[in-house]
Protein backbone atom coordinates (compact mmCIF):
# COMPACT_ATOMS: atom_id res chain seq x y z
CA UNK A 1 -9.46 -4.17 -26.54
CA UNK A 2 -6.80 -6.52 -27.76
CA UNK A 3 -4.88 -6.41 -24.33
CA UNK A 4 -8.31 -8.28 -22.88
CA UNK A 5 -7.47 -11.42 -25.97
CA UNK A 6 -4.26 -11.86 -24.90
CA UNK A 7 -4.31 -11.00 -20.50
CA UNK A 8 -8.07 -12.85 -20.15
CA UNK A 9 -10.09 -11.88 -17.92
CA UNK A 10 -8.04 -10.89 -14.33
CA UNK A 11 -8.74 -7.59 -14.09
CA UNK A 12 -11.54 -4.97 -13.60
CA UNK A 13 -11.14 -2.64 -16.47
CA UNK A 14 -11.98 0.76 -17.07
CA UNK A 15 -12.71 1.54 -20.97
CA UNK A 16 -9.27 4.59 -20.68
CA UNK A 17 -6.03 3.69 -22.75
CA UNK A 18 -2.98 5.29 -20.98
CA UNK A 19 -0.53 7.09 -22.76
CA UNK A 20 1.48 9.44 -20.35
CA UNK A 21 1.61 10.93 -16.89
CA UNK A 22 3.24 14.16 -15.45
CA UNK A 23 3.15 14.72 -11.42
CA UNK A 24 -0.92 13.92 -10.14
CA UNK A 25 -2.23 13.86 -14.17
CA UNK A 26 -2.66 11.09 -17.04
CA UNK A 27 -3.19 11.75 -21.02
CA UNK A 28 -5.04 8.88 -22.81
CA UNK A 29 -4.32 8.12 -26.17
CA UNK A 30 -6.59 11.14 -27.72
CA UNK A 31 -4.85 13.77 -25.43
CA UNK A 32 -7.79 13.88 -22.99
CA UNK A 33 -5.94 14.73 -19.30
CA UNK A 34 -7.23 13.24 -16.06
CA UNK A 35 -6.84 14.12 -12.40
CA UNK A 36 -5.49 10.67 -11.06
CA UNK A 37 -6.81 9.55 -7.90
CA UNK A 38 -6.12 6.13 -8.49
CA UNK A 39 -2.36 6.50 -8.81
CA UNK A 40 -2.08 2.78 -10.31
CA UNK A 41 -3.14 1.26 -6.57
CA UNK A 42 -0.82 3.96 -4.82
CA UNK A 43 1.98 3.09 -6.73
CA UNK A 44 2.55 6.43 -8.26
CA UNK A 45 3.52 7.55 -5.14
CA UNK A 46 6.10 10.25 -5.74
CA UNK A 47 4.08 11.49 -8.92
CA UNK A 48 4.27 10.37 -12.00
CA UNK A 49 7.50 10.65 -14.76
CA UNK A 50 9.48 12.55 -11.39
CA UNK A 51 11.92 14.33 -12.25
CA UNK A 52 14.78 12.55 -9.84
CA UNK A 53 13.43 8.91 -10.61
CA UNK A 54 13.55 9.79 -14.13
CA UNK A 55 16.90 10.71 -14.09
CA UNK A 56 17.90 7.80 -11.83
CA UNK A 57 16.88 5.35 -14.16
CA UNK A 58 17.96 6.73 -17.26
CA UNK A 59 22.05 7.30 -15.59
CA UNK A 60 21.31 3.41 -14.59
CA UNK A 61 20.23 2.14 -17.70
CA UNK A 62 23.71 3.61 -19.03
CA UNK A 63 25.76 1.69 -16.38
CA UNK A 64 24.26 -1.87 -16.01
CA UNK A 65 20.74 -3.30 -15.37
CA UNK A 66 21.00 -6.21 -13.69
CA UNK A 67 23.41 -7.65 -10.72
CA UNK A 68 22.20 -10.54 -8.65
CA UNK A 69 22.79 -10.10 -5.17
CA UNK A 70 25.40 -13.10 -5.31
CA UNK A 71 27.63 -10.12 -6.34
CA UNK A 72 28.17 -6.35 -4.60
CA UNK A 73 26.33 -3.81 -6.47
CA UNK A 74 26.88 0.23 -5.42
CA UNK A 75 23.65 0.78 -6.58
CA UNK A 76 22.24 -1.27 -3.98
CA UNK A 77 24.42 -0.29 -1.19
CA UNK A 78 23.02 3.38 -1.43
CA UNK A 79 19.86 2.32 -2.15
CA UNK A 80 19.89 0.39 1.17
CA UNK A 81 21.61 3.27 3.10
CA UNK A 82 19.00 5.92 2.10
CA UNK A 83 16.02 3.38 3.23
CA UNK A 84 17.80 2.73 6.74
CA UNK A 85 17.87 6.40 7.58
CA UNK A 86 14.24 6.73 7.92
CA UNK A 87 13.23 3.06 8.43
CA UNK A 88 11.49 2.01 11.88
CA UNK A 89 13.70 1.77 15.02
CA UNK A 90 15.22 -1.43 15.16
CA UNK A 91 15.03 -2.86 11.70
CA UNK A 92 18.32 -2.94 10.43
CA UNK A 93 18.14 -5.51 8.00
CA UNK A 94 16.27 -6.64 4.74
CA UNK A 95 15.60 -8.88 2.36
CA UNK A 96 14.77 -7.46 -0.86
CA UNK A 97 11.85 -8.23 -3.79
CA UNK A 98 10.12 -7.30 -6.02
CA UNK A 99 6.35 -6.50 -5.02
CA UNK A 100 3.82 -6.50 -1.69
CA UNK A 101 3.17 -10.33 -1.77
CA UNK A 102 6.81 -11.33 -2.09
CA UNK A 103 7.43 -8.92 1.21
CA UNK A 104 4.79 -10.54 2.79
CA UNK A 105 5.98 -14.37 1.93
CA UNK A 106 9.72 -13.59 3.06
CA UNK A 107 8.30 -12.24 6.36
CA UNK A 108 6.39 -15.05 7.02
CA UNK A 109 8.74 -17.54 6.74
CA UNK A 110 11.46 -15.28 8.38
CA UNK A 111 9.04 -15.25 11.46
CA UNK A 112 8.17 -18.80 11.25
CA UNK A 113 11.93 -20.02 11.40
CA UNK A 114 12.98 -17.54 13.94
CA UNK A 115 10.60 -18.06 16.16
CA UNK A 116 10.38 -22.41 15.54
CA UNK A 117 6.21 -21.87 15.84
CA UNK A 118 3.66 -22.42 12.81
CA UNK A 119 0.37 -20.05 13.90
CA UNK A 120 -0.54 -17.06 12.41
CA UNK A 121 -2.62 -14.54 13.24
CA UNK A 122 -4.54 -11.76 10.77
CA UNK A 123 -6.75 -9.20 11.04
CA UNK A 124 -10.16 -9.38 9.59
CA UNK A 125 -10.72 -6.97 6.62
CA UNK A 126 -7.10 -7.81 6.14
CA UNK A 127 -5.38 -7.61 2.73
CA UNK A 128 -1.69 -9.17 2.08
CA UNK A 129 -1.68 -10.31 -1.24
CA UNK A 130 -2.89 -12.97 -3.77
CA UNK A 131 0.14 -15.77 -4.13
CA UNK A 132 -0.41 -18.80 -1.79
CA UNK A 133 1.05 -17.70 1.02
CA UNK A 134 0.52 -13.94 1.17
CA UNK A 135 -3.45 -15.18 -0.01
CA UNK A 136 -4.00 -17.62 2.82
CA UNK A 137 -3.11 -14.35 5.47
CA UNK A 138 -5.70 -12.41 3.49
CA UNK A 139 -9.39 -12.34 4.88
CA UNK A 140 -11.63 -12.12 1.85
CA UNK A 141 -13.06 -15.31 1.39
CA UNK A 142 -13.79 -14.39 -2.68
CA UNK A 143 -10.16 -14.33 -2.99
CA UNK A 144 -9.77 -17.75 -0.84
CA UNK A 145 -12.09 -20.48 -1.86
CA UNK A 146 -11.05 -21.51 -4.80
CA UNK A 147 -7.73 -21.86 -3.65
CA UNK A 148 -7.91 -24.01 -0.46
CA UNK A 149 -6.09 -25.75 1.15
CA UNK A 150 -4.14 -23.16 1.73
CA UNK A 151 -1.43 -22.82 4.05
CA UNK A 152 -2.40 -24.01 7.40
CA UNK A 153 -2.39 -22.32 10.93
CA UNK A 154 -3.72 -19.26 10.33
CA UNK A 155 -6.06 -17.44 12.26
CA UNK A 156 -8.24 -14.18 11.56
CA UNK A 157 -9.03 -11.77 14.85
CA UNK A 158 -11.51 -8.86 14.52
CA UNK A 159 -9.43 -5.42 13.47
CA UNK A 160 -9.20 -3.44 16.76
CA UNK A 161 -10.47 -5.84 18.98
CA UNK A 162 -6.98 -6.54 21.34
CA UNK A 163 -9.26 -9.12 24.03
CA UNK A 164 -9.91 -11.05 20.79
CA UNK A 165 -6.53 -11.39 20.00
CA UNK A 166 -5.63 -12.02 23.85
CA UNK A 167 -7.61 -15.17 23.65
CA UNK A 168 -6.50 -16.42 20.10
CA UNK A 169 -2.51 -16.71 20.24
CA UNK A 170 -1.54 -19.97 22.07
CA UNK A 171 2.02 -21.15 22.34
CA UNK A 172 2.30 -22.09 18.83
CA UNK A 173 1.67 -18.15 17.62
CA UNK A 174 4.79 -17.13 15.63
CA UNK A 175 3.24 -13.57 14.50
CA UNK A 176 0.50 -11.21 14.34
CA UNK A 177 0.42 -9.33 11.07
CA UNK A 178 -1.70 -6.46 10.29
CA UNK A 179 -1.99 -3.20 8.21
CA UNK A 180 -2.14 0.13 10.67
CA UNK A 181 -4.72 1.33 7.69
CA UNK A 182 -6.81 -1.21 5.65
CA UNK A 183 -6.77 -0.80 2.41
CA UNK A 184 -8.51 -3.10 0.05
CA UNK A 185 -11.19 -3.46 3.05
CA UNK A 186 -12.16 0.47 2.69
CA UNK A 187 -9.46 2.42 4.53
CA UNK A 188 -10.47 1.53 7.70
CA UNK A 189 -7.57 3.00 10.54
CA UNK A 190 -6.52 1.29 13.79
CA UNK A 191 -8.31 2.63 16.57
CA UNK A 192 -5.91 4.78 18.77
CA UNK A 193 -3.88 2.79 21.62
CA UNK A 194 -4.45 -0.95 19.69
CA UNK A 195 -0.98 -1.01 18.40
CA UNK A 196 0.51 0.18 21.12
CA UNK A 197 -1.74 -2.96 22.53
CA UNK A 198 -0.65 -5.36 19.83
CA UNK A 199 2.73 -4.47 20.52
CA UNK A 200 2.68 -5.20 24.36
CA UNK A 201 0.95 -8.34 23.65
CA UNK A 202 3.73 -9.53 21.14
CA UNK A 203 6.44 -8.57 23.50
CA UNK A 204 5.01 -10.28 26.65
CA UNK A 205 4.37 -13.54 24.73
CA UNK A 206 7.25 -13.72 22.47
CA UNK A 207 5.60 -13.55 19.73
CA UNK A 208 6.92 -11.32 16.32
CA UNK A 209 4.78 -8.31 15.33
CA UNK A 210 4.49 -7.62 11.36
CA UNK A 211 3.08 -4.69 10.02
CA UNK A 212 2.14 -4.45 5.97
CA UNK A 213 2.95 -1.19 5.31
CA UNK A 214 3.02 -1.25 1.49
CA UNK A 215 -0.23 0.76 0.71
CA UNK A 216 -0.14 2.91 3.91
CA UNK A 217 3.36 3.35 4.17
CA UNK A 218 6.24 5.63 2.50
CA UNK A 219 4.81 8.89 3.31
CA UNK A 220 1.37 8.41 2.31
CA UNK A 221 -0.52 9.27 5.08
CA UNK A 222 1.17 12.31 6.29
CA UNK A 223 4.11 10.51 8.55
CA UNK A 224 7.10 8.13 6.65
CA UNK A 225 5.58 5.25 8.36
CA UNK A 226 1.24 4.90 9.31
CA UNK A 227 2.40 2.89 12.48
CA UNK A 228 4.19 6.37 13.46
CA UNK A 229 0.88 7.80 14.01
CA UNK A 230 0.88 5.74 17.09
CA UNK A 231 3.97 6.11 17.81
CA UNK A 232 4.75 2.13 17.33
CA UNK A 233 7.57 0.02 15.53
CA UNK A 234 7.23 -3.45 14.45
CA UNK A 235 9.31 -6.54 14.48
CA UNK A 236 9.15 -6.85 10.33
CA UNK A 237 7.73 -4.39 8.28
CA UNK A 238 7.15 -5.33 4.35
CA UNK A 239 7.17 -2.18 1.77
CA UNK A 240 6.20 -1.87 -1.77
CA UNK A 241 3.90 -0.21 -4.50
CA UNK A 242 5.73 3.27 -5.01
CA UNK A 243 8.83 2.05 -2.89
CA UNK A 244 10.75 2.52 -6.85
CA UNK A 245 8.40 5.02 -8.30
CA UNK A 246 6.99 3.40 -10.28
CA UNK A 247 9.35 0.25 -11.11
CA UNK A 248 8.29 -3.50 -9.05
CA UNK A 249 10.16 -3.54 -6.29
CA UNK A 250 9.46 -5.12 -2.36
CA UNK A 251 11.11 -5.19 0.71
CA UNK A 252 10.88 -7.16 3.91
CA UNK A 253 12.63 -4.74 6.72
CA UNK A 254 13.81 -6.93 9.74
CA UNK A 255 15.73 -6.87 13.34
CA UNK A 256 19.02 -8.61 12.23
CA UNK A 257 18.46 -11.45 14.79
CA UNK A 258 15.66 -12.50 12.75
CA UNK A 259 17.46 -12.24 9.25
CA UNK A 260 20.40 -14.23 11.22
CA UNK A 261 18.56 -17.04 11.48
CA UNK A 262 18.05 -18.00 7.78
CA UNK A 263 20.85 -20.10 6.10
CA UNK A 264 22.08 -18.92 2.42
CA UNK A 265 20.37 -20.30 -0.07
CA UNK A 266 17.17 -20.54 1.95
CA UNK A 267 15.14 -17.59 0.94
CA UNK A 268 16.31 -15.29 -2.38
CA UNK A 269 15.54 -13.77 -5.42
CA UNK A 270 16.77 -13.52 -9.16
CA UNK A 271 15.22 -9.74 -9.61
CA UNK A 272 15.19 -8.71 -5.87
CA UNK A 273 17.66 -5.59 -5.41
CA UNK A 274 18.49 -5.24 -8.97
CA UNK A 275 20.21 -2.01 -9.82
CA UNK A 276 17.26 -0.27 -11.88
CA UNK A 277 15.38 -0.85 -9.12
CA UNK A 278 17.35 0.33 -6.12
CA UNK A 279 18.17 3.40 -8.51
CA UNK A 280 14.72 4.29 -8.58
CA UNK A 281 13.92 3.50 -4.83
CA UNK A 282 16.91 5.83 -3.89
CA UNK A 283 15.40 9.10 -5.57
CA UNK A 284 12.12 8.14 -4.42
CA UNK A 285 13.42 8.15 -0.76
CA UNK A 286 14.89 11.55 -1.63
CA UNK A 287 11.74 12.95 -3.34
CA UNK A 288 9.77 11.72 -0.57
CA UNK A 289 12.37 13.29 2.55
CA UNK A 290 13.54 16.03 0.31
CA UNK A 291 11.13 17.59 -2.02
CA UNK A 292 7.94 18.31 0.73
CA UNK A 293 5.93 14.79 -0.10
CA UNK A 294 5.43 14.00 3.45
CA UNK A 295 4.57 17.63 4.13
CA UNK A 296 2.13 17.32 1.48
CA UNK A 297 0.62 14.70 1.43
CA UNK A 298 -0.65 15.37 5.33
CA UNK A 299 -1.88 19.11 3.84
CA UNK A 300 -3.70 18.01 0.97
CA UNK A 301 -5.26 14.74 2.95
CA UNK A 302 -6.16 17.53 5.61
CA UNK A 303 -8.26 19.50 2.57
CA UNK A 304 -9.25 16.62 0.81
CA UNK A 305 -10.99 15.35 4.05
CA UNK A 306 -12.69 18.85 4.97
CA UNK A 307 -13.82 19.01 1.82
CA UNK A 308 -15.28 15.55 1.44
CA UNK A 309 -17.08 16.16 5.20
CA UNK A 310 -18.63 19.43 3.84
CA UNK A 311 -20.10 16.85 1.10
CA UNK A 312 -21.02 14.60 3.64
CA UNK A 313 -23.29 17.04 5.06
CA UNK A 314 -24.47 18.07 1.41
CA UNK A 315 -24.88 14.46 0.32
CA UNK A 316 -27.08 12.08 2.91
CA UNK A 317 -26.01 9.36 0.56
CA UNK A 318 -22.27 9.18 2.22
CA UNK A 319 -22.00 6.97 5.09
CA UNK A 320 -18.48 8.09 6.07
CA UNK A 321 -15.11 9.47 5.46
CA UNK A 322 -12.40 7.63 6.98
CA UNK A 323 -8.27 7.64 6.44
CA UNK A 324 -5.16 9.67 6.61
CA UNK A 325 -3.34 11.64 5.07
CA UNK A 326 -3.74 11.15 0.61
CA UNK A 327 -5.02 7.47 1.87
CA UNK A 328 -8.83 8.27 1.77
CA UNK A 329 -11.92 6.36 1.78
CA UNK A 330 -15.18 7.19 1.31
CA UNK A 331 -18.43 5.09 1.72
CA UNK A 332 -21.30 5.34 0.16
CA UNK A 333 -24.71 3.68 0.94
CA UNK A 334 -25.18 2.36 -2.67
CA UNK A 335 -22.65 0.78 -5.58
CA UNK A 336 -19.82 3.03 -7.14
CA UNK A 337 -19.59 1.38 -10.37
CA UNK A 338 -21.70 4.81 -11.79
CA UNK A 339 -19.29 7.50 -10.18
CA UNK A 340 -15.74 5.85 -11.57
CA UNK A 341 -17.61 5.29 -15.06
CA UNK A 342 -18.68 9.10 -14.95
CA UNK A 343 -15.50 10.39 -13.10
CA UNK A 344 -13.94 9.15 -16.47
CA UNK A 345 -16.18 11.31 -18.42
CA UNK A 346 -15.74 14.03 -16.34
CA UNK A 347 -11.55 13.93 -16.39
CA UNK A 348 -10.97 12.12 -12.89
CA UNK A 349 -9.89 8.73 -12.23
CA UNK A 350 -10.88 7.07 -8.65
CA UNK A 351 -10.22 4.00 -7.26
CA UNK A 352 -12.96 1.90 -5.42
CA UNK A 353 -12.75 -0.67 -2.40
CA UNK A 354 -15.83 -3.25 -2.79
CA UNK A 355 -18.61 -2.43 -4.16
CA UNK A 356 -19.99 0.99 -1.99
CA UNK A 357 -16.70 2.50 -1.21
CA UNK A 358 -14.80 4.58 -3.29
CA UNK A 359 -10.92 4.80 -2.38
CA UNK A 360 -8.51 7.63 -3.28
CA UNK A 361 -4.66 7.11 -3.46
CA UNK A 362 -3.43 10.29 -5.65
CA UNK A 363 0.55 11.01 -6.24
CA UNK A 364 1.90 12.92 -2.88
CA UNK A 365 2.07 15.72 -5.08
CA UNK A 366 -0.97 16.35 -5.75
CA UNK A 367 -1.73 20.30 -5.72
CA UNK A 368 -4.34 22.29 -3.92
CA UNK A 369 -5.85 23.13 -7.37
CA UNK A 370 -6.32 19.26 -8.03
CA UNK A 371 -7.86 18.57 -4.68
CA UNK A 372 -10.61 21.52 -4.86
CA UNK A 373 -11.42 20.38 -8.79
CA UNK A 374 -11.35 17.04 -7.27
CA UNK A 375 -14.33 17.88 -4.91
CA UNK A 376 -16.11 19.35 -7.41
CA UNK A 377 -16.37 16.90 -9.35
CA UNK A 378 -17.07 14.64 -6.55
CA UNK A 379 -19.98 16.81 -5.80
CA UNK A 380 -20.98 16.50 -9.38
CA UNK A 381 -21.07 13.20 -9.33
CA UNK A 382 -23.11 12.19 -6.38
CA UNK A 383 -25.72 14.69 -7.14
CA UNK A 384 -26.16 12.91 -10.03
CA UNK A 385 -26.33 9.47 -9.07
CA UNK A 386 -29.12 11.15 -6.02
CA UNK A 387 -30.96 12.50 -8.93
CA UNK A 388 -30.61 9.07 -10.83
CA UNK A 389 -31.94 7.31 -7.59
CA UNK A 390 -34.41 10.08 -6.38
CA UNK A 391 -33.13 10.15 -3.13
C-alpha cells in the first residue's frame, strides 16, 4: 500500500481501503459493505456521515473555520453550553483540545498546580495515551520502555483494589486517575462500590479524582457518563474520540476552582475549540440526547451481550464477556489475529484488545438487524478457528 511508504510502520493494518460510511456500515473501494464494529477506536460514535454533524459542518465551513480562543467565537459558546447541560455535577469549566492525550496532559498539570503536589496515581491495565505525559500514566510497559525517563512520580495500584490504593497515596498524591471501563486492557469494568470508594478516599485526603472517560464515555455504555453507573462524579473528567463525530477534538471538564488556578498563557492551544470542531461536537451532543443514542446503545449492548453469552455456552473457547452497554469485550483463550482477518472476508470489521481479546465499539446506532448478523458471524467465526485447532 503506498500509505505504508510514506506513514512507516506505526500502525497495525488491516489489508481494507475505506471509501465511505453511512450510520453502523463502511464501503471499501470495490463497493464491498461491512458491519463496523470497530467504529475507528469508538470514534464513530454517533454513526457515521450523521445527518446533523453533516450538516453542522458543512453551514460552518460556509461561515469561518478557524478562531483561536484569544477571540469570542459563537460557535464555541453553544458548543460549550450544550456540553454543560449534561456534563458531571460540578464541572463547570474546561479547557478545550483536540484528542484523548491532550485531555489527559491538561488535567494533569491542572491537578498538579492546584493542588502544589507532584504524585500520581494509575490504575493497572490503565490506558491514557501515548505523548510523554499521558504515556508515563499508562501501564503497558510495551508502550513505556523505550521511552523512559518518563515523567516522574507516578504510581500504578491494582484496578479495583481500594486497600491498595489506601496504602499508596502519601502527602505528596495530587490525583488518582482511572477509566470506570478499561479499554485498551480488554474492557474490564470497575467492580461495583470502588468508585464510590475512590471517591471517599480523594475527598478525605484532599486529593483530586480524574476519570478518562474518552472511550467509555458520551453515551457509549448505555448512561451519558460510565462513572454514572455508580452513581459517581469526578473532580476532572477528560473527553474525546466521537466527542465531534468524527472531527479531533478533546476536552478536559473541570470544577472552576481548579481552572482558576492556572495563569493565561500557561496552558493553551492553537486548534483547541476551533469552530469546525465545536460545530460538530454540538450536533453530536444533540444526536446523542436527542435522537435515542443513549437509549440505544444500552438496548443493543443488552442483545449484543445475550447473544455473545449464548455463544459462550456454544463455544468452550470464550473465556468471558465483559462490558457495558456497545463497549464490549470478549476473551478468548487463544490469539484473534484469525477472526478480524476472516471477519473481513466475511463483511464485519472488529476491533481487538491484546492479543486474545477481541473488542467491539460499533456506532450507537447500530440496529437490531446488525447486532443478530453480527452474532452470526461471530459464531461463524469461532467455529472455524475450533475446527482449525480441533478443539
Amino acid at each position: 500500500m503506498t500509505e505504508d511508504q510514506y506513514l512507516g510502520n506505526l500502525y497495525q493494518r488491516f489489508p481494507v481501503t475505506i471509501e465511505k460510511g453511512l450510520g453502523a456500515h463502511v464501503w471499501d473501494t470495490n463497493n464491498k459493505k461491512y458491519i463496523d464494529c470497530m467504529g475507528g477506536y469508538g470514534v464513530a460514535l454517533v454513526g457515521h456521515r450523521n445527518e446533523r454533524v453533516v450538516n453542522a459542518i458543512k453551514s460552518q465551513i460556509d461561515k469561518i473555520i478557524t478562531v483561536h480562543s484569544s477571540l469570542y467565537s459563537k460557535t464555541r459558546e453553544e458548543f460549550l453550553e450544550t456540553l454543560f447541560k449534561v456534563a458531571p455535577k460540578g464541572l463547570t469549566q474546561a479547557h478545550l483540545n483536540n484528542s484523548g492525550a491532550e485531555a489527559i496532559e491538561a488535567a494533569m498539570k491542572f491537578a498538579r498546580k492546584f493542588t502544589g503536589k507532584k504524585g500520581m496515581i494509575a490504575m493497572n491495565g490503565s490506558y491514557h495515551g501515548k505523548s510523554m505525559g499521558a504515556l508515563s500514566l499508562t501501564f503497558n510497559p510495551k508502550y513505556r520502555k523505550a521511552f523512559q525517563p518518563l515523567v516522574d512520580k507516578v504510581t500504578f495500584s491494582p484496578f479495583g483494589n481500594i486497600e491498595s490504593l489506601r496504602e499508596k497515596i502519601d502527602d505528596d498524591t495530587a490525583f488518582v486517575i482511572l477509566e470506570p471501563i478499561q479499554g485498551e486492557s480488554g474492557i474490564h469494568v470497575a467492580p461495583d462500590g470502588f468508585l464510590q470508594d475512590v471517591r471517599k478516599l480523594c475527598n478525605d485526603n484532599g486529593i483530586l479524582l480524574i476519570f478518562d472517560e474518552i472511550q467509555a464515555g458520551l453515551g457509549r455504555t448505555g448512561r451519558m457518563w460510565a462513572s454514572e453507573h455508580w452513581y459517581t462524579a469526578p473532580d476532572i473528567l477528560c473527553i474525546a474520540k466521537g466527542i465531534a463525530g468524527g472531527v479531533p477534538m478533546g476536552v478536559t471538564m473541570v470544577r472552576p476552582d481548579i481552572l482558576d488556578c492556572i495563569s493565561k498563557g500557561e496552558h493553551s492551544s492553537t486548534f483547541g475549540g476551533n469552530p469546525l470542531s465545536c460545530a460538530a461536537g454540538t450536533a453530536t451532543l444533540h444526536a446523542l440526547t436527542q435522537d435515542g443514542l443513549i437509549d440505544n446503545a444500552d438496548k443493543m449492548g443488552k442483545l449484543f451481550r445475550e447473544g455473545l453469552e449464548r455463544l459462550k455456552e456454544k463455544h468452550t473457547v470464550i473465556r468471558a464477556i465483559r462490558g457495558k452497554g456497545l463497549m464490549i469485550g470478549i476473551e478468548l483463550k487463544f490469539e484473534v489475529k484469525n477472526i478480524l482477518m476472516e471477519g473481513i472476508e466475511k463483511n464485519l470489521l472488529l476491533l481487538y484488545s491484546g492479543r486474545n481479546i477481541l473488542r467491539l465499539l460499533p456506532p450507537l446506532v447500530i440496529s437490531e438487524e446488525d447486532v443478530t448478523k453480527s452474532l452470526e458471524i461471530l459464531d461463524e467465526l469461532l467455529t472455524n478457528e475450533e475446527n482449525r485447532r480441533n478443539v
